[in-house]
N, C-alpha and C. Protein backbone atom coordinates (compact mmCIF):
# COMPACT_ATOMS: atom_id res chain seq x y z
N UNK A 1 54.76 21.77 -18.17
CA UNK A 1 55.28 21.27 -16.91
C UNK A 1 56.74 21.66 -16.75
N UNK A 2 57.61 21.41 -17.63
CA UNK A 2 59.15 22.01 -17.76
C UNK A 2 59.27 23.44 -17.24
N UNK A 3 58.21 24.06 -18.34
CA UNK A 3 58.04 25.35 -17.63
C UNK A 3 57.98 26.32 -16.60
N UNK A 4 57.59 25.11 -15.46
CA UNK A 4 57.24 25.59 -14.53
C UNK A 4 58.18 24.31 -13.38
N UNK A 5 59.43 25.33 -12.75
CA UNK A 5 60.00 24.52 -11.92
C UNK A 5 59.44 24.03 -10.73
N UNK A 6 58.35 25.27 -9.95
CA UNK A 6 57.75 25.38 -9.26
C UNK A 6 56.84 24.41 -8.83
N UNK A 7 56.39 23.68 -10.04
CA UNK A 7 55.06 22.92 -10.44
C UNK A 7 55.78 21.43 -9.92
N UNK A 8 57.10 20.99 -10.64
CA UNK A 8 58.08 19.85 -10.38
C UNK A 8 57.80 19.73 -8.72
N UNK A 9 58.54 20.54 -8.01
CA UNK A 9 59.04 20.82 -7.19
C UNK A 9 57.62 20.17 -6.10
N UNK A 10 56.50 20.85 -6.30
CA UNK A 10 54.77 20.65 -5.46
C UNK A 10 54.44 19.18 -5.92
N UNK A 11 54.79 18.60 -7.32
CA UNK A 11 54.06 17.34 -7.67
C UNK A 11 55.28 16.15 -6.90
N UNK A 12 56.52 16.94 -6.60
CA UNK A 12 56.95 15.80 -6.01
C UNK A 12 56.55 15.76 -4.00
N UNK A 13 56.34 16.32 -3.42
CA UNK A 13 55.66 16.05 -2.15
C UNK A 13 55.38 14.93 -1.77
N UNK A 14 54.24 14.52 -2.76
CA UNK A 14 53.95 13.19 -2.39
C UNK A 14 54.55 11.87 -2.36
N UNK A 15 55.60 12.01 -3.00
CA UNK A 15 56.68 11.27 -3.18
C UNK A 15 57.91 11.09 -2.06
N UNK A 16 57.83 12.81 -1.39
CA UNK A 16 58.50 12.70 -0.23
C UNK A 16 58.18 11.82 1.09
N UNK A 17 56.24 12.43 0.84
CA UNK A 17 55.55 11.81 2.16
C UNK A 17 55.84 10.07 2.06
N UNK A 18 55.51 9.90 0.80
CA UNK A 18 55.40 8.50 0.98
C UNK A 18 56.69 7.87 1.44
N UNK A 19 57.96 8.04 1.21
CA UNK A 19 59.07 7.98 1.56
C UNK A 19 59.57 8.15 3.03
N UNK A 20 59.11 9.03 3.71
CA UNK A 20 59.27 9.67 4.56
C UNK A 20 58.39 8.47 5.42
N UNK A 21 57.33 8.05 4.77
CA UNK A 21 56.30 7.09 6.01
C UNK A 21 57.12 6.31 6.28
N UNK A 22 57.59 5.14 4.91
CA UNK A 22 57.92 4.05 4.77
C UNK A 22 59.53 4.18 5.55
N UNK A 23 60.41 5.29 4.92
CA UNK A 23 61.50 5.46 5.75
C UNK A 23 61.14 5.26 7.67
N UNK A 24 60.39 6.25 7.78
CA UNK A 24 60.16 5.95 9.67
C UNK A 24 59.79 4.59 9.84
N UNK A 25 58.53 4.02 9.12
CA UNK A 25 58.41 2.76 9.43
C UNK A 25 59.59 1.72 9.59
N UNK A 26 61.11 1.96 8.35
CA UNK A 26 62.08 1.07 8.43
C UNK A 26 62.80 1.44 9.63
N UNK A 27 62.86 2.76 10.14
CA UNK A 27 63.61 2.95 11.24
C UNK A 27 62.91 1.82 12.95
N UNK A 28 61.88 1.92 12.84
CA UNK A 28 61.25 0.80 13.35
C UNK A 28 61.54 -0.70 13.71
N UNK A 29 61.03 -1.01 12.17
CA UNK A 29 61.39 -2.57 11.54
C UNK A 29 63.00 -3.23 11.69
N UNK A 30 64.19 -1.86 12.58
CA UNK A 30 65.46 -1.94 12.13
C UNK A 30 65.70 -2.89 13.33
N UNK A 31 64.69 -2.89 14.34
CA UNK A 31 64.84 -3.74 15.70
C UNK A 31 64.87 -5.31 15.18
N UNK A 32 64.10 -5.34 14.17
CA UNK A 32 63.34 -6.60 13.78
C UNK A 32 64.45 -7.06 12.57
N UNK A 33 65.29 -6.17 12.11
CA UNK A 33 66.46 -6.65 10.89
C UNK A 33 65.87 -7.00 9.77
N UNK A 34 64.36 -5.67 9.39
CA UNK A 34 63.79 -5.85 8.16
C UNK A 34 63.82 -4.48 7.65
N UNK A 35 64.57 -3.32 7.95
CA UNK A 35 64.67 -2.25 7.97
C UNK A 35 64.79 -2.14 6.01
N UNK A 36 65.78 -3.17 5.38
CA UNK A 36 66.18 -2.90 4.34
C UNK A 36 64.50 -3.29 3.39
N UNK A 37 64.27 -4.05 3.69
CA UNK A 37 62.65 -4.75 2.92
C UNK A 37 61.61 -2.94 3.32
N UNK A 38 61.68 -3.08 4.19
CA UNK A 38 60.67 -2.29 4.68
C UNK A 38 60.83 -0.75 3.81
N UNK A 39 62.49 -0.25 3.74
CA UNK A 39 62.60 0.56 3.06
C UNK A 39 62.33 0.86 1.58
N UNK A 40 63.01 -0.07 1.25
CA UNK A 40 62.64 -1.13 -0.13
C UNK A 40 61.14 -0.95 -0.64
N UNK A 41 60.29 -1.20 0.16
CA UNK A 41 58.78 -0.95 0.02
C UNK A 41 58.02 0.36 -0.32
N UNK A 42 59.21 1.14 0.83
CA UNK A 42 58.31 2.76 0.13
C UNK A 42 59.38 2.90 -1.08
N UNK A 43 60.28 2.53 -1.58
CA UNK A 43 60.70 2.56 -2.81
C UNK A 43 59.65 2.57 -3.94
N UNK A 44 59.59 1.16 -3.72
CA UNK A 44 58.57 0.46 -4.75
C UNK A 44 56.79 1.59 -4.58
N UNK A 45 56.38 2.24 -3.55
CA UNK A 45 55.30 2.53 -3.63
C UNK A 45 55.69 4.09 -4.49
N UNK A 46 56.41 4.64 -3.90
CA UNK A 46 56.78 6.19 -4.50
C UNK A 46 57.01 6.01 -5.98
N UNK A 47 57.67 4.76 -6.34
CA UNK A 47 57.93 4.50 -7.61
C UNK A 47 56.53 4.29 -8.51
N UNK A 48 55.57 3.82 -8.19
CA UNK A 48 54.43 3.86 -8.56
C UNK A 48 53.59 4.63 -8.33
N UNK A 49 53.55 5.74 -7.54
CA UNK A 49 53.18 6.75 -7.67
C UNK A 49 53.83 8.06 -8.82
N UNK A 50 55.38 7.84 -8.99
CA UNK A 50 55.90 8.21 -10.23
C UNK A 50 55.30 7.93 -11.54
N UNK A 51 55.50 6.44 -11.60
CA UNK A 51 54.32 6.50 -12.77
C UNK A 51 52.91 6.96 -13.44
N UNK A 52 52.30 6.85 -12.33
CA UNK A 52 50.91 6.82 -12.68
C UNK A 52 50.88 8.28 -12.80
N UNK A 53 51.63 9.07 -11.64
CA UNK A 53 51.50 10.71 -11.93
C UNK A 53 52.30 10.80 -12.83
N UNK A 54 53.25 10.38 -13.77
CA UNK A 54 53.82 10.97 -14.98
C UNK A 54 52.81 10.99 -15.56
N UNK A 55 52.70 9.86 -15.98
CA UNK A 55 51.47 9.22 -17.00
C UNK A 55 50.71 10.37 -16.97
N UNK A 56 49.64 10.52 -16.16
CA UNK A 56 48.45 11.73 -16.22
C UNK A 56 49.22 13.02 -16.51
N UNK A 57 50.39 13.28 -16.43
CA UNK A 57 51.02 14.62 -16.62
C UNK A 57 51.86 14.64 -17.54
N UNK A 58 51.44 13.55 -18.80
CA UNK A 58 52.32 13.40 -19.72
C UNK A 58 51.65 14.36 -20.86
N UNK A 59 50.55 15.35 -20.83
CA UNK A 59 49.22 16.08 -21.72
C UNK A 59 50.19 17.48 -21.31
N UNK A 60 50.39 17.31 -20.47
CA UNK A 60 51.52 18.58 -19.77
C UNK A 60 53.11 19.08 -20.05
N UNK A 61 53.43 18.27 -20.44
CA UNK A 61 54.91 17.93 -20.94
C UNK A 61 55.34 17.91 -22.11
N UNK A 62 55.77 19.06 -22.85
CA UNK A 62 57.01 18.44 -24.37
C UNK A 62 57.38 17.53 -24.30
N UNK A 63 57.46 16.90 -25.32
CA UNK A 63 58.32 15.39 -25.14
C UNK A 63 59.66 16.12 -25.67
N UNK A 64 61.01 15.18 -25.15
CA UNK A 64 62.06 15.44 -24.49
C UNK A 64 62.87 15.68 -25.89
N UNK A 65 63.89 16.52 -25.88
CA UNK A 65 64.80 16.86 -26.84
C UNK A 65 65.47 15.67 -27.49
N UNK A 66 65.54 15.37 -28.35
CA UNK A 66 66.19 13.99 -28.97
C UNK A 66 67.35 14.64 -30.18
N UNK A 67 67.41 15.62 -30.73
CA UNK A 67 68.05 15.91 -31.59
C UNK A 67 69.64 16.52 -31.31
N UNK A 68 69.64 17.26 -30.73
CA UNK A 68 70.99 18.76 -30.40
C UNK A 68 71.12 18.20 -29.21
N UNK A 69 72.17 18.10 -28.96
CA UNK A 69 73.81 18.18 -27.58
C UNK A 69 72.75 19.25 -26.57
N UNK A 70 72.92 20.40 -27.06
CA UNK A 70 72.59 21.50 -26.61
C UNK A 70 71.23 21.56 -25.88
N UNK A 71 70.71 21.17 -26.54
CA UNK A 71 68.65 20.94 -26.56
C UNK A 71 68.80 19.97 -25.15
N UNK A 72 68.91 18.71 -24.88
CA UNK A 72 69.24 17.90 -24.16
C UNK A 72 70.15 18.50 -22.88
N UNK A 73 70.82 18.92 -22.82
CA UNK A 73 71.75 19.33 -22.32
C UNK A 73 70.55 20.56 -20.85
N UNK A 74 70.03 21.19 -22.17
CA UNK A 74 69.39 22.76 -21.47
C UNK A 74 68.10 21.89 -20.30
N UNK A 75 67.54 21.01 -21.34
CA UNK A 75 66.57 20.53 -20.62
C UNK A 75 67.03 19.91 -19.56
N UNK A 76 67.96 19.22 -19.52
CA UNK A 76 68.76 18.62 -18.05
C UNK A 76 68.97 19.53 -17.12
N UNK A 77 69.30 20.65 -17.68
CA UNK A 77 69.33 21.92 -16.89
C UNK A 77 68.34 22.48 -15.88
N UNK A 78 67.10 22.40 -16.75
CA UNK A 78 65.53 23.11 -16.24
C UNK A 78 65.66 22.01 -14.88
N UNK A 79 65.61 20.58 -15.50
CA UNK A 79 64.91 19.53 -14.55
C UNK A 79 66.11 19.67 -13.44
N UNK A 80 67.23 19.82 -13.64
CA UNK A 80 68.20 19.92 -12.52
C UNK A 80 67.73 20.98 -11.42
N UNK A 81 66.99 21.92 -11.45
CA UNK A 81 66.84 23.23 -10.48
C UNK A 81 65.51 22.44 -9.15
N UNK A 82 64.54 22.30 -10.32
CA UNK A 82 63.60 21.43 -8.59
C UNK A 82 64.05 20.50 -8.64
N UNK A 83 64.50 19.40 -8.98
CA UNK A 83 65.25 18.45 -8.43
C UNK A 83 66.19 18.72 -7.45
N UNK A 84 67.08 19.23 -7.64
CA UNK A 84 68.51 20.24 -6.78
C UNK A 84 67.58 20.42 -5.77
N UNK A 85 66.69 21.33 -5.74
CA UNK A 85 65.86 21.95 -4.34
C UNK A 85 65.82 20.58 -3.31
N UNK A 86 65.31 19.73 -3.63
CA UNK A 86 64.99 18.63 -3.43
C UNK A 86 66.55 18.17 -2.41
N UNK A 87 67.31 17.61 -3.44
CA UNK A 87 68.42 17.39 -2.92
C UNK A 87 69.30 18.46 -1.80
N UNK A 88 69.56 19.29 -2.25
CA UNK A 88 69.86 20.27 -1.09
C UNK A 88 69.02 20.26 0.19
N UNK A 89 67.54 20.65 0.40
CA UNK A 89 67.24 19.92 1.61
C UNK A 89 67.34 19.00 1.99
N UNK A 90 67.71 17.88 1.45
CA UNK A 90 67.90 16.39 1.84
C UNK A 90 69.37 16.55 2.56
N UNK A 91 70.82 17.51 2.19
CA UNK A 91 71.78 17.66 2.79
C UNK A 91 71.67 18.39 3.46
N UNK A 92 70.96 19.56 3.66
CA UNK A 92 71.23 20.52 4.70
C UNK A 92 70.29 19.99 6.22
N UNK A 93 69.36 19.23 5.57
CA UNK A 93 68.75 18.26 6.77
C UNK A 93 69.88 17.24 7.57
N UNK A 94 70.16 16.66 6.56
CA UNK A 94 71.89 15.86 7.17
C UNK A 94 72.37 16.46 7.86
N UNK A 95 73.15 17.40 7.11
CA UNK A 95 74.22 18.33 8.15
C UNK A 95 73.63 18.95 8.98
N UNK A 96 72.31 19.60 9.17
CA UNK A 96 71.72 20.27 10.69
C UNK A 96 71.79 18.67 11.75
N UNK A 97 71.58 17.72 11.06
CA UNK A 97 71.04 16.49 12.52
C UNK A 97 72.90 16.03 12.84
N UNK A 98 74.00 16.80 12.09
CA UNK A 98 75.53 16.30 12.58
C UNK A 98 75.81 17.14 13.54
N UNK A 99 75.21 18.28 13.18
CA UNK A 99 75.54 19.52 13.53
C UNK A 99 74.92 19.72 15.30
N UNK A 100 73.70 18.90 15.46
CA UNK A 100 72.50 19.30 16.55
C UNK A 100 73.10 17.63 17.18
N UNK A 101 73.85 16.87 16.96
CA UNK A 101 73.59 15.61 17.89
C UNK A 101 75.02 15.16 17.94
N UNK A 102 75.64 14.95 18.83
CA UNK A 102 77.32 14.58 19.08
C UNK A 102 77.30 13.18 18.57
N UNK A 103 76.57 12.43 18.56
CA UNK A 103 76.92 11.23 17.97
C UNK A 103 76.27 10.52 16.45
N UNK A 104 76.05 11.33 15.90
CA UNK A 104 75.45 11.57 14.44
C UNK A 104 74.34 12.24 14.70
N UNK A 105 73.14 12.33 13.47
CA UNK A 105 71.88 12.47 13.37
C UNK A 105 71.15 11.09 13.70
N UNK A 106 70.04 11.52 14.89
CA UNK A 106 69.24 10.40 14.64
C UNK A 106 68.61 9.81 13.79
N UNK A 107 67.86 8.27 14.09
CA UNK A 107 66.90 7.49 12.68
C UNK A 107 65.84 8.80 11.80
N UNK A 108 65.35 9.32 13.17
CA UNK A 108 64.18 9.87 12.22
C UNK A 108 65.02 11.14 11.23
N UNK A 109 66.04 11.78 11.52
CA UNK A 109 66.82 12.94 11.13
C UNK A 109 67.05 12.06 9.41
N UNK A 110 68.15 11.16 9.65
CA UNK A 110 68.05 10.45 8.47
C UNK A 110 67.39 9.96 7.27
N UNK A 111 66.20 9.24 7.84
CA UNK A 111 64.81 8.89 7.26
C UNK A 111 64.23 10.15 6.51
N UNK A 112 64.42 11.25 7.22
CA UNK A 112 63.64 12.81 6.78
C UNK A 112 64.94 13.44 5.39
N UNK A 113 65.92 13.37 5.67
CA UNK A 113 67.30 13.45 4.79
C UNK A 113 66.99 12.49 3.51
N UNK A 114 66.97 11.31 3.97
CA UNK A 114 66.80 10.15 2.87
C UNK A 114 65.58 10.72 1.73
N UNK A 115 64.45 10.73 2.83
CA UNK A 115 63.13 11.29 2.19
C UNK A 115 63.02 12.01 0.90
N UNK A 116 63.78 13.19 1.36
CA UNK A 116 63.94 14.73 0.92
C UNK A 116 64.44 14.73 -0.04
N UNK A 117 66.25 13.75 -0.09
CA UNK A 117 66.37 13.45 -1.78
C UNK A 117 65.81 12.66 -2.41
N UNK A 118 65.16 11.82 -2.17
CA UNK A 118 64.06 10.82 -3.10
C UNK A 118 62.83 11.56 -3.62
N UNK A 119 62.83 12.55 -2.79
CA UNK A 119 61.61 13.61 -3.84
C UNK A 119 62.68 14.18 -4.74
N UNK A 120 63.40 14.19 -4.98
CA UNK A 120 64.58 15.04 -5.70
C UNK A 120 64.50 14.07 -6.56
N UNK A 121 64.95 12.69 -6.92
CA UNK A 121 64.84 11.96 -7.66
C UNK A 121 63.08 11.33 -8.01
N UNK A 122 62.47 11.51 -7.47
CA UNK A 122 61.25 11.67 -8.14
C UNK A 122 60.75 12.73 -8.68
N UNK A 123 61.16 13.97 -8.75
CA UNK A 123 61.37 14.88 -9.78
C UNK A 123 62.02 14.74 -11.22
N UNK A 124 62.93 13.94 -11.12
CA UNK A 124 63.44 13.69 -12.26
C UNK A 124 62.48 12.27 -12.84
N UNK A 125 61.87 11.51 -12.22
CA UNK A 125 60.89 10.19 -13.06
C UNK A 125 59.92 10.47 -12.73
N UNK A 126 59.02 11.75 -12.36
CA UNK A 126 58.21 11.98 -13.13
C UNK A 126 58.11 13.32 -14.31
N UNK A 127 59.15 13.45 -14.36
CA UNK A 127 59.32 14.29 -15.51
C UNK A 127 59.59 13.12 -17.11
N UNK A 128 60.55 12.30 -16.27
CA UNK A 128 61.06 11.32 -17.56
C UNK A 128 59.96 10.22 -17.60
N UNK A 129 58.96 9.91 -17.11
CA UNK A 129 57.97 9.19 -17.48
C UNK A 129 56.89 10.08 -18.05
N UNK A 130 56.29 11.26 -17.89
CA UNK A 130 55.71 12.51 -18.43
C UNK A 130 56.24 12.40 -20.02
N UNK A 131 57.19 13.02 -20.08
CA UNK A 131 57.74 13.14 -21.43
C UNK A 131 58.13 11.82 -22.19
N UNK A 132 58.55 11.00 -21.42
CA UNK A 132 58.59 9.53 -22.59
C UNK A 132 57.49 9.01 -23.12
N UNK A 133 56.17 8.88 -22.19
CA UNK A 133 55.25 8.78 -22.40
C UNK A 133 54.42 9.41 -23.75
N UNK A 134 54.68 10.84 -23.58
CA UNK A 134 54.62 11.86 -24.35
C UNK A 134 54.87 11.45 -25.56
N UNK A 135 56.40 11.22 -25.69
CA UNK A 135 57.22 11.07 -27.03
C UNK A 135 56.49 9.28 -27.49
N UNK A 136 55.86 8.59 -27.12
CA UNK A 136 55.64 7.71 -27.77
C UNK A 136 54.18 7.60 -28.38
N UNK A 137 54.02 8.66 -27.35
CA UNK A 137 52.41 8.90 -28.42
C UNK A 137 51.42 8.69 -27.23
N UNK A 138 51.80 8.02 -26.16
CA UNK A 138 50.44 8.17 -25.01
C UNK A 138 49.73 9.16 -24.91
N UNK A 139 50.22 10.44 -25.04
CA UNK A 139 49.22 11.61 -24.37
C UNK A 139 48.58 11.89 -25.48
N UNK A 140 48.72 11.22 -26.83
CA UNK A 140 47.60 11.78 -27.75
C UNK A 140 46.66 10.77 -28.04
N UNK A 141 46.87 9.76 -28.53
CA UNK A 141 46.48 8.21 -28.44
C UNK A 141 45.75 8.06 -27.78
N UNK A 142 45.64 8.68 -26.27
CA UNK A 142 45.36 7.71 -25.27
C UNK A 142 45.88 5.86 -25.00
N UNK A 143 47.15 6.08 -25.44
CA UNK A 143 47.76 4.26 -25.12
C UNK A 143 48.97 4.47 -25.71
N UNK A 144 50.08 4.42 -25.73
CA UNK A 144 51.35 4.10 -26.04
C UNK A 144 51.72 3.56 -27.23
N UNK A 145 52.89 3.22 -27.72
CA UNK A 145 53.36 2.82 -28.87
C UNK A 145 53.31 3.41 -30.05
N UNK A 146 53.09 4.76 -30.06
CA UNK A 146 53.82 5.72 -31.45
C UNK A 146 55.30 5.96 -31.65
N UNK A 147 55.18 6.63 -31.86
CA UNK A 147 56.97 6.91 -32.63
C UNK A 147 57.30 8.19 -31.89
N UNK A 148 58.56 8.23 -31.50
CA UNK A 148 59.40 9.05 -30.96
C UNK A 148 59.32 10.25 -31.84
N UNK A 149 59.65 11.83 -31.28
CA UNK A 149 59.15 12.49 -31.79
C UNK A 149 60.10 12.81 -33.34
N UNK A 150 59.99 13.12 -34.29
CA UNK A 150 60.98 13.75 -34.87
C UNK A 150 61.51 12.61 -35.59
N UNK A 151 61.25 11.27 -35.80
CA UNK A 151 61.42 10.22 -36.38
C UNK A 151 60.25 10.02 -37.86
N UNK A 152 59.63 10.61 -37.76
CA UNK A 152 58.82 11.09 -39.15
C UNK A 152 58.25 9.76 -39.06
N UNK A 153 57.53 9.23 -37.88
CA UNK A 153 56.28 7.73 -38.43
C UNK A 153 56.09 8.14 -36.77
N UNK A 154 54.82 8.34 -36.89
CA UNK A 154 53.67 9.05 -35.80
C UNK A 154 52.62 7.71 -36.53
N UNK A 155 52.12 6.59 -35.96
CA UNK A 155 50.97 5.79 -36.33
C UNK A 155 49.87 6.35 -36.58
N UNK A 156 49.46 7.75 -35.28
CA UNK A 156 48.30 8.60 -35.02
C UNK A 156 48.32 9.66 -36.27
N UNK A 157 49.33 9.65 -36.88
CA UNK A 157 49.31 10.40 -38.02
C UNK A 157 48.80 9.96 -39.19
N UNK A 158 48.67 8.60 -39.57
CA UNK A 158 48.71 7.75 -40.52
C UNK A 158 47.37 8.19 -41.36
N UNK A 159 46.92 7.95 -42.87
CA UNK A 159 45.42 7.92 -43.40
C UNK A 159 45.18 6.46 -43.36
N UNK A 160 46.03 5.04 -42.77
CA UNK A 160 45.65 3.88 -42.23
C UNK A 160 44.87 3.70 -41.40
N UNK A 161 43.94 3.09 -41.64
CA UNK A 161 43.10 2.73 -40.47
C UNK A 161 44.06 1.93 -39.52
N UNK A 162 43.42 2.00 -38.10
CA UNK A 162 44.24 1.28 -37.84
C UNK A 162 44.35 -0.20 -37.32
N UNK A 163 45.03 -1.38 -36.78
CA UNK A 163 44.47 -2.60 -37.02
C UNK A 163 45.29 -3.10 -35.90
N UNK A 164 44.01 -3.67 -35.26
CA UNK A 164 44.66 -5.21 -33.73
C UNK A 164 44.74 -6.23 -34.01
N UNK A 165 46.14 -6.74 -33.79
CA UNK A 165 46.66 -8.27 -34.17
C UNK A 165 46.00 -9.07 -33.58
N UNK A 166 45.28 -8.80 -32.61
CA UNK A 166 44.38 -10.12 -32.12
C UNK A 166 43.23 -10.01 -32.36
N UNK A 167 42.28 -11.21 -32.54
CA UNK A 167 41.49 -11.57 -33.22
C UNK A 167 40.15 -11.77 -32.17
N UNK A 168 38.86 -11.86 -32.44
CA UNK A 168 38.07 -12.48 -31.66
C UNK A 168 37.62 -13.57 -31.81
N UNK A 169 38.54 -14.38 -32.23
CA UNK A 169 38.20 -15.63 -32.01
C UNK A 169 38.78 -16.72 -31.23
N UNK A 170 39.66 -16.06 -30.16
CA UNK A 170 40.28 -16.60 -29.55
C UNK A 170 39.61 -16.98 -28.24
């Protein structure tokens, strides 16, 4: 998935749309002085759509550099380019609706601006839920709670069987 900026860039869309609904809807709701809730809402939905698509695209993903300055650094790098895409249309959308309307950009100009970088930042969480996921052992497991990579105690590695603290007799 790192690999491919291209790939970032298409899985965040949906993240825009959803943003983009909930944004117009607050431009709406702004008559009613619920604009901030309402926005708030496609927050919370895009945000859960982050998850759940990391999650499934965590089989896709290296888990994340933990060791070297450098390593960390590069990978911030990769994820910075579709993200950036992201963000840059979100400003050049701005500045065309300053540019096209004498008294700012209109609601919907905004809402579409707003949108545009929130896929930009949902580029970056679902990359960092992908790969954290990753690094704890979800994408091999199937369920969470292994060991970070490179910490030498992988559970899934173990010749332990392995054992659930809860009981059936509860």
């Amino acid at each position: 998935m790192l690999e491919s900026p291209k790939r970032l860039v298409i899985e965040a869309v949906p993240v825009a749309a959803v943003l983009l609904f909930w944004n117009l809807l607050a431009t709406v709701a702004r008559e009613q002085h619920v604009a901030g809730a309402v926005g708030s809402a496609g927050v919370v939905m895009a945000a859960l759509y982050v998850v759940v698509r990391g999650v499934s695209l965590s089989t896709a993903v290296i888990p994340p550099a933990t060791g070297d300055t450098r390593e960390v650094l590069y990978e911030n790098a990769l994820l910075a380019l579709p993200a950036g895409s992201w963000f840059v249309a979100g400003m050049v959308t701005n500045a065309l609706g300053e540019l096209l309307f004498a008294y700012g950009p209109p609601s919907a100009f905004s809402a579409l601006a707003s949108s545009l970088a929130g896929a930009g930042l949902g580029v970056v969480g679902l990359y960092a839920v992908a790969a954290g996921y990753s690094a704890l052992g979800g994408a091999n497991d199937g369920g969470g709670g292994g060991a970070l990579a490179g910490d030498g105690e992988n559970p899934a590695d173990s010749d332990e069987p392995a054992t659930d603290s809860a009981s059936g007799d509860d």
